[in-house]
N, C-alpha and C. Protein backbone atom coordinates (compact mmCIF):
# COMPACT_ATOMS: atom_id res chain seq x y z
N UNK A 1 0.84 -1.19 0.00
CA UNK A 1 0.00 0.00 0.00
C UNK A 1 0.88 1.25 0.00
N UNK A 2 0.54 2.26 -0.99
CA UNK A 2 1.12 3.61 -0.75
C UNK A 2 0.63 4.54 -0.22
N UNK A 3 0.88 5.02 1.21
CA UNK A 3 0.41 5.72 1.83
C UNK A 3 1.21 7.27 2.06
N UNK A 4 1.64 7.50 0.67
CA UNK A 4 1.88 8.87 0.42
C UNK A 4 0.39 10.24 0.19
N UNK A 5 0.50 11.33 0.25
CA UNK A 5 -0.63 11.99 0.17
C UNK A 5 -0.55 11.94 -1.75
N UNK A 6 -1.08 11.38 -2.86
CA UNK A 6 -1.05 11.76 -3.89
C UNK A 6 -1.39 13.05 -4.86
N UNK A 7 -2.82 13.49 -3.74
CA UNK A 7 -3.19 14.92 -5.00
C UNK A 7 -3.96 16.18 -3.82
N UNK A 8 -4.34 16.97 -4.28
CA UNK A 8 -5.10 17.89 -3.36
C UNK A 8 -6.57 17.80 -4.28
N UNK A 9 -7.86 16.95 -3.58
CA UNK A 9 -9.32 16.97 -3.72
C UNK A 9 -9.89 18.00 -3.62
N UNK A 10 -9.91 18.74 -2.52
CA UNK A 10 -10.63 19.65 -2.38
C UNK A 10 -10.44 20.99 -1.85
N UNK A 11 -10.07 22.16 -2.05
CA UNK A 11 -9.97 23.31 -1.65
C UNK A 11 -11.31 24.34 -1.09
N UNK A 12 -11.23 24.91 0.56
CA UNK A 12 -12.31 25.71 0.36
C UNK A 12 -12.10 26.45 0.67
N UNK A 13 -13.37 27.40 -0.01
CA UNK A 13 -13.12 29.46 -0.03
C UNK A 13 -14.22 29.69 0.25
N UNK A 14 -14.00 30.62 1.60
CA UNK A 14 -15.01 31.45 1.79
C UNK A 14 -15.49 32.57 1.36
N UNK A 15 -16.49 32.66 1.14
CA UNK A 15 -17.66 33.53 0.18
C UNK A 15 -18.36 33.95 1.27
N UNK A 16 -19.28 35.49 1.10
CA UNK A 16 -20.54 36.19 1.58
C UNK A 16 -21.32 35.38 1.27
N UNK A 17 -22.10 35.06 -0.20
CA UNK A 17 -22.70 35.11 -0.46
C UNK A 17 -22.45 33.53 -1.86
N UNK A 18 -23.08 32.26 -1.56
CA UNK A 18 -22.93 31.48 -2.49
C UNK A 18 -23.79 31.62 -3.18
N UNK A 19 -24.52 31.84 -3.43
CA UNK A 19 -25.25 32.17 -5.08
C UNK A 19 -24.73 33.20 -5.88
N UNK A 20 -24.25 34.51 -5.77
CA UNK A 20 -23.28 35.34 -6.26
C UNK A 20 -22.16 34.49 -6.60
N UNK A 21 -21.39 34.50 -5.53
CA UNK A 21 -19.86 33.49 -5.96
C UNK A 21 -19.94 32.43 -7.10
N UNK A 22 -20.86 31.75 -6.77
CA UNK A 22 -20.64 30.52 -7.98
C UNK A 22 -20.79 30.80 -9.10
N UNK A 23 -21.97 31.62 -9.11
CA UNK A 23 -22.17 32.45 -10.40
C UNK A 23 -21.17 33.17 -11.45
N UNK A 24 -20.22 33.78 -10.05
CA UNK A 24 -18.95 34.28 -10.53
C UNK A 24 -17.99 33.05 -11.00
N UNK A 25 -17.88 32.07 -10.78
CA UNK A 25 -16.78 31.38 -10.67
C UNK A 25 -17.42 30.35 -12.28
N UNK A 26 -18.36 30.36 -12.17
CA UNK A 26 -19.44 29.53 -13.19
C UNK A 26 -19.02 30.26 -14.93
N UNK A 27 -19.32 31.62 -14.71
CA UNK A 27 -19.06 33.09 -15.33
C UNK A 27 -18.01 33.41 -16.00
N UNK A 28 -17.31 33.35 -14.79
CA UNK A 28 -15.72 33.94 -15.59
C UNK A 28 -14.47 33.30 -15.35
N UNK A 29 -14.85 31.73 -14.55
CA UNK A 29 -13.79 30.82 -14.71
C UNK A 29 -13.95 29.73 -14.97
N UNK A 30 -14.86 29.43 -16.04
CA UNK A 30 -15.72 28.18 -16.09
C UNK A 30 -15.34 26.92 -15.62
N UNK A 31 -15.58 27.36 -14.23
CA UNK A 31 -16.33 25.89 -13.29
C UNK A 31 -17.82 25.16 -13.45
N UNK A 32 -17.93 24.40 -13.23
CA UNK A 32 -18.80 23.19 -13.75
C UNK A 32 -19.36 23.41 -11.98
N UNK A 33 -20.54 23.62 -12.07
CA UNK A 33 -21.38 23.36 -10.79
C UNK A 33 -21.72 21.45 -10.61
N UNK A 34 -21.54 21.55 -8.88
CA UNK A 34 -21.79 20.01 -8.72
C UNK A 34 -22.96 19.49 -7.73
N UNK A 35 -22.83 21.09 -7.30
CA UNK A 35 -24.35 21.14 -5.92
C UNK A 35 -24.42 22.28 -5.51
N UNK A 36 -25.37 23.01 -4.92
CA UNK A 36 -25.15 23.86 -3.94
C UNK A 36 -26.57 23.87 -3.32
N UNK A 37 -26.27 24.46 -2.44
CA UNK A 37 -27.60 24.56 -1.41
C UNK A 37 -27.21 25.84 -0.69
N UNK A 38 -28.18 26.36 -0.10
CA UNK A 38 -28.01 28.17 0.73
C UNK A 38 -26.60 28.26 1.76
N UNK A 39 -26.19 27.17 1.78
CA UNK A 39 -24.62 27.24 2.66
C UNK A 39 -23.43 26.92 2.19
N UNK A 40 -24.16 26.41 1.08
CA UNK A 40 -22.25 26.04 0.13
C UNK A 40 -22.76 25.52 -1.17
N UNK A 41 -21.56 25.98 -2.17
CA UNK A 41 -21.82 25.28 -3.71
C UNK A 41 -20.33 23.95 -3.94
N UNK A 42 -20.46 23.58 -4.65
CA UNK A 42 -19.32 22.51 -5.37
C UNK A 42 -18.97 22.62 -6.39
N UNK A 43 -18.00 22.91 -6.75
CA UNK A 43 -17.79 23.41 -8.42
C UNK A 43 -16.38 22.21 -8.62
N UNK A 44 -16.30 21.91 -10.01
CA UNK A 44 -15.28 21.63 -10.42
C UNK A 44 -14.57 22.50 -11.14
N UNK A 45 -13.24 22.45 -11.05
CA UNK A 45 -12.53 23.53 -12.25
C UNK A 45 -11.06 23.24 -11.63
N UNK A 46 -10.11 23.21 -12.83
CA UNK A 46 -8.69 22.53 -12.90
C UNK A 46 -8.42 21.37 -12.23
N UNK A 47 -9.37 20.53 -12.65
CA UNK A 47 -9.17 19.18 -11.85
C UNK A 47 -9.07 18.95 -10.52
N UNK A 48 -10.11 19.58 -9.62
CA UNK A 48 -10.29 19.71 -8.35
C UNK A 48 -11.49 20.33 -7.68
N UNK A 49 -11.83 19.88 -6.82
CA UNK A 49 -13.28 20.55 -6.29
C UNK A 49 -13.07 21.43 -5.62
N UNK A 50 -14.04 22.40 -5.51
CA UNK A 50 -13.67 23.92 -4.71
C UNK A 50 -14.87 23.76 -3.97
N UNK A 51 -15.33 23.88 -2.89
CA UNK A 51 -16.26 24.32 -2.28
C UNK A 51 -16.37 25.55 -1.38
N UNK A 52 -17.47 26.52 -2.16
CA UNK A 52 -17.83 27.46 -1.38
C UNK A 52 -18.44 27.65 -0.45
N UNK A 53 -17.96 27.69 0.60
CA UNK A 53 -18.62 27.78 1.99
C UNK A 53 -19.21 29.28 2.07
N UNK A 54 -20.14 29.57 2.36
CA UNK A 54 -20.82 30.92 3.26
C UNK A 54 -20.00 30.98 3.89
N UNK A 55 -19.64 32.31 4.51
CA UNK A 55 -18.50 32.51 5.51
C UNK A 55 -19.08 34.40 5.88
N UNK A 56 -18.39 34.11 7.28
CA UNK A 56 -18.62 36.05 7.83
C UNK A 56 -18.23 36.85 6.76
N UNK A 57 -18.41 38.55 6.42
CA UNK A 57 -17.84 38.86 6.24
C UNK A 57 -16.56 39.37 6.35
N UNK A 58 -15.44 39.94 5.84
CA UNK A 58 -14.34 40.35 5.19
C UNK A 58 -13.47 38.79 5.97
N UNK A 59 -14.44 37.78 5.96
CA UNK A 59 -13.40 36.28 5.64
C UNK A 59 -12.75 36.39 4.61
N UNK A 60 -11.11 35.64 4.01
CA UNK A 60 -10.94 35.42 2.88
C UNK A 60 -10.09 34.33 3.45
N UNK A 61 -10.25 33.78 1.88
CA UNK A 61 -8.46 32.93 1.99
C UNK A 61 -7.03 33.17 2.28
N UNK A 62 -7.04 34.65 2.19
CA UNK A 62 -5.75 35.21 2.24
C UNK A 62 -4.89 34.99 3.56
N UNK A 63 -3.91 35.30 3.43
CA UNK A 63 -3.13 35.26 4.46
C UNK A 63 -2.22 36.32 4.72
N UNK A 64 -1.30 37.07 5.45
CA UNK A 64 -0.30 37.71 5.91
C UNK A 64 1.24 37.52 6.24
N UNK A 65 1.99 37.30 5.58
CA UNK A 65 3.44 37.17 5.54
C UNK A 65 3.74 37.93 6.60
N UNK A 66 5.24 37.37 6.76
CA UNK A 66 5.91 37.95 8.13
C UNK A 66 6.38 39.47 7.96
N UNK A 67 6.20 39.67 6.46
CA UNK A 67 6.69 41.08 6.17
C UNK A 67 5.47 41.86 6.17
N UNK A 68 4.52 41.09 6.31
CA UNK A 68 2.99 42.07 5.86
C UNK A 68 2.84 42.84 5.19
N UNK A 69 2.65 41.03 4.22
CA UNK A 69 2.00 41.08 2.42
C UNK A 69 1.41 40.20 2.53
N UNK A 70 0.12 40.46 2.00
CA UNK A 70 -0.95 39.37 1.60
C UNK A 70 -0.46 38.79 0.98
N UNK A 71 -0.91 37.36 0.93
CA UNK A 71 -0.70 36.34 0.19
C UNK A 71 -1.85 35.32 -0.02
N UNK A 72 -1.54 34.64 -1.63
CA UNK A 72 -2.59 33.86 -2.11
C UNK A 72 -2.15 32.47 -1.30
N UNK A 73 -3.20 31.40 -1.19
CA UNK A 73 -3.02 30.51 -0.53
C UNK A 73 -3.13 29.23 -1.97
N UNK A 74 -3.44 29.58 -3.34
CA UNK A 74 -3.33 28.54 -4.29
C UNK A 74 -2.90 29.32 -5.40
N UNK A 75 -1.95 28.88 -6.07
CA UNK A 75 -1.76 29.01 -7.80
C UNK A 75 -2.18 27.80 -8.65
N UNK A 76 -3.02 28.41 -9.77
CA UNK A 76 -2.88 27.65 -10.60
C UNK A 76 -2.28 27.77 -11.70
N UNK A 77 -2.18 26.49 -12.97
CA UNK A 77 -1.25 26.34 -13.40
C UNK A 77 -1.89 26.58 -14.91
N UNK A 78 -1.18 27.00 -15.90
CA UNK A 78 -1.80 26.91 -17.44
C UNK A 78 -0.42 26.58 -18.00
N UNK A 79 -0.71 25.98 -19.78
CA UNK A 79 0.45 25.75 -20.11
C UNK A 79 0.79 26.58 -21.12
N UNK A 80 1.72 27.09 -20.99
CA UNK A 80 2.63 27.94 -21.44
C UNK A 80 2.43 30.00 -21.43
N UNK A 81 3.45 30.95 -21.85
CA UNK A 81 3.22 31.73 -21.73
C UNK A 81 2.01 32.15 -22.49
N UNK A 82 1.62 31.96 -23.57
CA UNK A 82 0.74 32.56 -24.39
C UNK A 82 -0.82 32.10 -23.94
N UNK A 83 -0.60 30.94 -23.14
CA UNK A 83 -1.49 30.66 -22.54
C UNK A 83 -1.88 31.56 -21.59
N UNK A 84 -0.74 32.40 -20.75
CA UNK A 84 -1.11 32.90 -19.88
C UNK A 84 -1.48 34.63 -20.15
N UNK A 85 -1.03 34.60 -21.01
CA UNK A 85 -1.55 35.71 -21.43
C UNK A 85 -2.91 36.09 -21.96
N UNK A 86 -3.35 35.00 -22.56
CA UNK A 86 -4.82 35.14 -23.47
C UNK A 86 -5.74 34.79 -22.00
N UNK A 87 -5.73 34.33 -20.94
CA UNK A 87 -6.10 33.83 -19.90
C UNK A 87 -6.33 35.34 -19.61
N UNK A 88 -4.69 36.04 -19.02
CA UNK A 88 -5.01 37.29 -18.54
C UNK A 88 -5.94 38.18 -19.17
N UNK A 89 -5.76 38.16 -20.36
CA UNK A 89 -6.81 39.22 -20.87
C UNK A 89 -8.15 39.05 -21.19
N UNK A 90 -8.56 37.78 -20.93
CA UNK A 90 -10.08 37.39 -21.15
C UNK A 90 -10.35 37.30 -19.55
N UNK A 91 -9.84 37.73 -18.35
CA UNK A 91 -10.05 38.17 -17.32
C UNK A 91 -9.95 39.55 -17.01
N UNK A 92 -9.37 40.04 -17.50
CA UNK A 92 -9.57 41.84 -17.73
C UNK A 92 -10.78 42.45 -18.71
N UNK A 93 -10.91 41.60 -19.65
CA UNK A 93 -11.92 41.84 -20.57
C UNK A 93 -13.58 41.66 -19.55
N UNK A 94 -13.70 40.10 -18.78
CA UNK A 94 -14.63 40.21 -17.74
C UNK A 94 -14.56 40.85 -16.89
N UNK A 95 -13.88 42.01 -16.78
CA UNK A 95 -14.46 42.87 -15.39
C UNK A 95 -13.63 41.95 -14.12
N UNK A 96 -13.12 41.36 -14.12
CA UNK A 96 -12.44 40.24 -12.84
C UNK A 96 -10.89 41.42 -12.41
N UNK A 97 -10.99 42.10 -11.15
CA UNK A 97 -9.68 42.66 -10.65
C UNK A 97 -8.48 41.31 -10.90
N UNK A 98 -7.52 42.27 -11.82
CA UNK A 98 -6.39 41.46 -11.97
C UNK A 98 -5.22 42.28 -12.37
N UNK A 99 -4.17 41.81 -11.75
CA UNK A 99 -2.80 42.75 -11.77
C UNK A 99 -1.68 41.87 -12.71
N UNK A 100 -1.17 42.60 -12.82
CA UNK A 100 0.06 43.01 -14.42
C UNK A 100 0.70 41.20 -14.26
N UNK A 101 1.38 40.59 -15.80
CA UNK A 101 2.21 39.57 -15.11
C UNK A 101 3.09 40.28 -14.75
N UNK A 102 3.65 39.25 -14.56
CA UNK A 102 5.32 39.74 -13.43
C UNK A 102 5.92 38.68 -13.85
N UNK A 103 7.50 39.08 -13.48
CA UNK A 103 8.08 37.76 -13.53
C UNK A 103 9.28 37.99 -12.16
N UNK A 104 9.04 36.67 -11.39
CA UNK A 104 8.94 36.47 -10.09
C UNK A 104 10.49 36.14 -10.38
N UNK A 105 11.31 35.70 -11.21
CA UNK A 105 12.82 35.44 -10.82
C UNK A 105 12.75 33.72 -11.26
N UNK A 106 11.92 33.23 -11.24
CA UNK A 106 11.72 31.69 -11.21
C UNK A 106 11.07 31.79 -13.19
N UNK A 107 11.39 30.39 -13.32
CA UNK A 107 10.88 29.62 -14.60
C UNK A 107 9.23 30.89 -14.63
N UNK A 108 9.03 30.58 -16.31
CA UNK A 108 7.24 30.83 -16.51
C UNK A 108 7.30 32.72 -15.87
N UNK A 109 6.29 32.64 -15.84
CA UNK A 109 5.70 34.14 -15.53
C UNK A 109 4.36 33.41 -15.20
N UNK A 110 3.79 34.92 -13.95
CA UNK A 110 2.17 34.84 -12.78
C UNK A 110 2.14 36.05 -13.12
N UNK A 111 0.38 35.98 -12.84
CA UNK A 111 -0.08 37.01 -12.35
C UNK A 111 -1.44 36.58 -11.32
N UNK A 112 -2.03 37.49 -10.28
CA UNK A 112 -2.39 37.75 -9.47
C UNK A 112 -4.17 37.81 -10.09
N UNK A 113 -5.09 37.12 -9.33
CA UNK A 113 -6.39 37.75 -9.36
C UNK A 113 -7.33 37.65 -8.48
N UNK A 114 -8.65 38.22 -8.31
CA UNK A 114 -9.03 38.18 -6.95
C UNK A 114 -10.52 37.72 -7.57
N UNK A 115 -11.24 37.26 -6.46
CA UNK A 115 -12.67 37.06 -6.83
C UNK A 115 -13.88 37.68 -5.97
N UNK A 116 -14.66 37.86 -6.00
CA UNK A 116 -16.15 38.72 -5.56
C UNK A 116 -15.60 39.10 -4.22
N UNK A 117 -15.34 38.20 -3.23
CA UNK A 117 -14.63 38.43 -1.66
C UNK A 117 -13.13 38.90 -1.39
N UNK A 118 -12.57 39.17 -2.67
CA UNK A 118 -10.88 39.34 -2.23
C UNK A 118 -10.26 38.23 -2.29
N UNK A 119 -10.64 36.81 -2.32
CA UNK A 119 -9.66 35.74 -2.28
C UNK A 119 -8.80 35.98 -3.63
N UNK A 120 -7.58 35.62 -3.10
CA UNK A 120 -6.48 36.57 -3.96
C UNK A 120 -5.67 34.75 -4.47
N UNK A 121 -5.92 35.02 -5.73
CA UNK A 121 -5.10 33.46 -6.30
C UNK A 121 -4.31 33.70 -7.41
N UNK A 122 -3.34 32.92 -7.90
CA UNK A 122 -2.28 33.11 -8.63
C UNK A 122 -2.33 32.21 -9.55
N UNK A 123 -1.25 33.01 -10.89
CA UNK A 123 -1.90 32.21 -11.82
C UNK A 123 -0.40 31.75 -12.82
N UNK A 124 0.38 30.26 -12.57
CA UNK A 124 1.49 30.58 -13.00
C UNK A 124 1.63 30.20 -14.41
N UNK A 125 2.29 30.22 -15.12
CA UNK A 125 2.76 29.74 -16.89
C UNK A 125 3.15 28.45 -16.94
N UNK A 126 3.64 27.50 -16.14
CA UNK A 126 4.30 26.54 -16.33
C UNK A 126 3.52 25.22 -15.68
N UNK A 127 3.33 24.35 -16.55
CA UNK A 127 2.58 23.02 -15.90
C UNK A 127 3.44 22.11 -15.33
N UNK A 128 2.81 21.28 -14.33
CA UNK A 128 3.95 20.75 -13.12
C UNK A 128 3.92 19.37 -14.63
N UNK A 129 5.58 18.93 -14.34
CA UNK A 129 6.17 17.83 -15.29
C UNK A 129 4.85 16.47 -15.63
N UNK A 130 4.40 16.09 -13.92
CA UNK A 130 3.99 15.01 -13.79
C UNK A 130 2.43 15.23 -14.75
N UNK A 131 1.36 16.62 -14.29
CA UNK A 131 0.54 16.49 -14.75
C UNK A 131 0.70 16.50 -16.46
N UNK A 132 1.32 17.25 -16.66
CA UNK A 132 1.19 17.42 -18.61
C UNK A 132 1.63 15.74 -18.88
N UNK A 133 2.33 14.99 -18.84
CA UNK A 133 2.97 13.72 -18.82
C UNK A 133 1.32 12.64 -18.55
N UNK A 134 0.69 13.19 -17.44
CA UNK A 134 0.15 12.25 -17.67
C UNK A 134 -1.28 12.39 -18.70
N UNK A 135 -1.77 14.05 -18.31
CA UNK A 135 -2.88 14.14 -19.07
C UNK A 135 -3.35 14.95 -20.29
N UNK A 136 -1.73 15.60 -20.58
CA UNK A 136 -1.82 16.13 -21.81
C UNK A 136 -0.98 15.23 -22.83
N UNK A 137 -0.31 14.46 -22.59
CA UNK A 137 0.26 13.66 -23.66
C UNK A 137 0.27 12.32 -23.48
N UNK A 138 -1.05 12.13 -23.28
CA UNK A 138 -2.27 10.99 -23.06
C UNK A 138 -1.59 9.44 -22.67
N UNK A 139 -1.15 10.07 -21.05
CA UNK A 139 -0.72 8.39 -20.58
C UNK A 139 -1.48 9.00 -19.13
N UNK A 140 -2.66 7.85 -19.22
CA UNK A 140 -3.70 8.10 -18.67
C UNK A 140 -3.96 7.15 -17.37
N UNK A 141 -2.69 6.43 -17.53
CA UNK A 141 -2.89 5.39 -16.45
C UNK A 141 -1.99 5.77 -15.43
């Protein structure tokens, strides 16, 4: 038996308001709805479930560095630069707050975007080795 952790299932973000949020996330990051009810939705999107929890307000995902800088708590991944670019701008084009790429010193180029509550997520250029290997150049087992 391998009792390594293999993948991350499920991520959750707190939202005001889940019927807004999903809508948003449905909208302008096309996630695939899987349920929701007045306290939380289920969406799929980049091969992983997100669930939106209702949450207090000015909850977010964010966090605070020791230097105090917000920080995103997930990046995701697209492949290649041009990818990330046509990404960025069909998120500027929707009205979605989003800041400049950058390039962080590391492989690829990110940029930064936020959703209805401020959850602040990242968005990098480069796909991790294992996933493109297995599901873009179709070895599926």
């Amino acid at each position: 038996m391998n009792n390594k952790l293999l993948r991350v299932g499920t991520t959750y973000i707190p939202v005001t308001n889940v019927e807004r949020s999903a809508e948003w996330y449905l909208n302008k990051l096309g996630a695939e709805l899987s349920y929701k009810d007045e306290d939380k939705a289920i969406l799929n999107l980049a091969n992983q479930s997100f669930f939106l929890v209702k949450s207090s307000e000015r909850q977010n995902s964010n966090f605070v560095d020791v230097y105090g800088e917000e920080r995103f708590s997930l990046t995701f991944e697209v492949d290649g630069l041009e990818s990330l670019q046509v990404l960025h701008e069909e998120l500027i084009e929707s009205e979605v707050r989003t800041q400049e790429i950058e390039n962080r010193g590391h492989a690829g180029r990110n940029f930064v975007f936020y959703d209805l509550d401020g959850n602040k997520f990242d968005v990098w250029s480069e796909l991790s080795l294992a996933f493109k290997e297995k599901y873009l150049e179709g070895n599926w087992n």
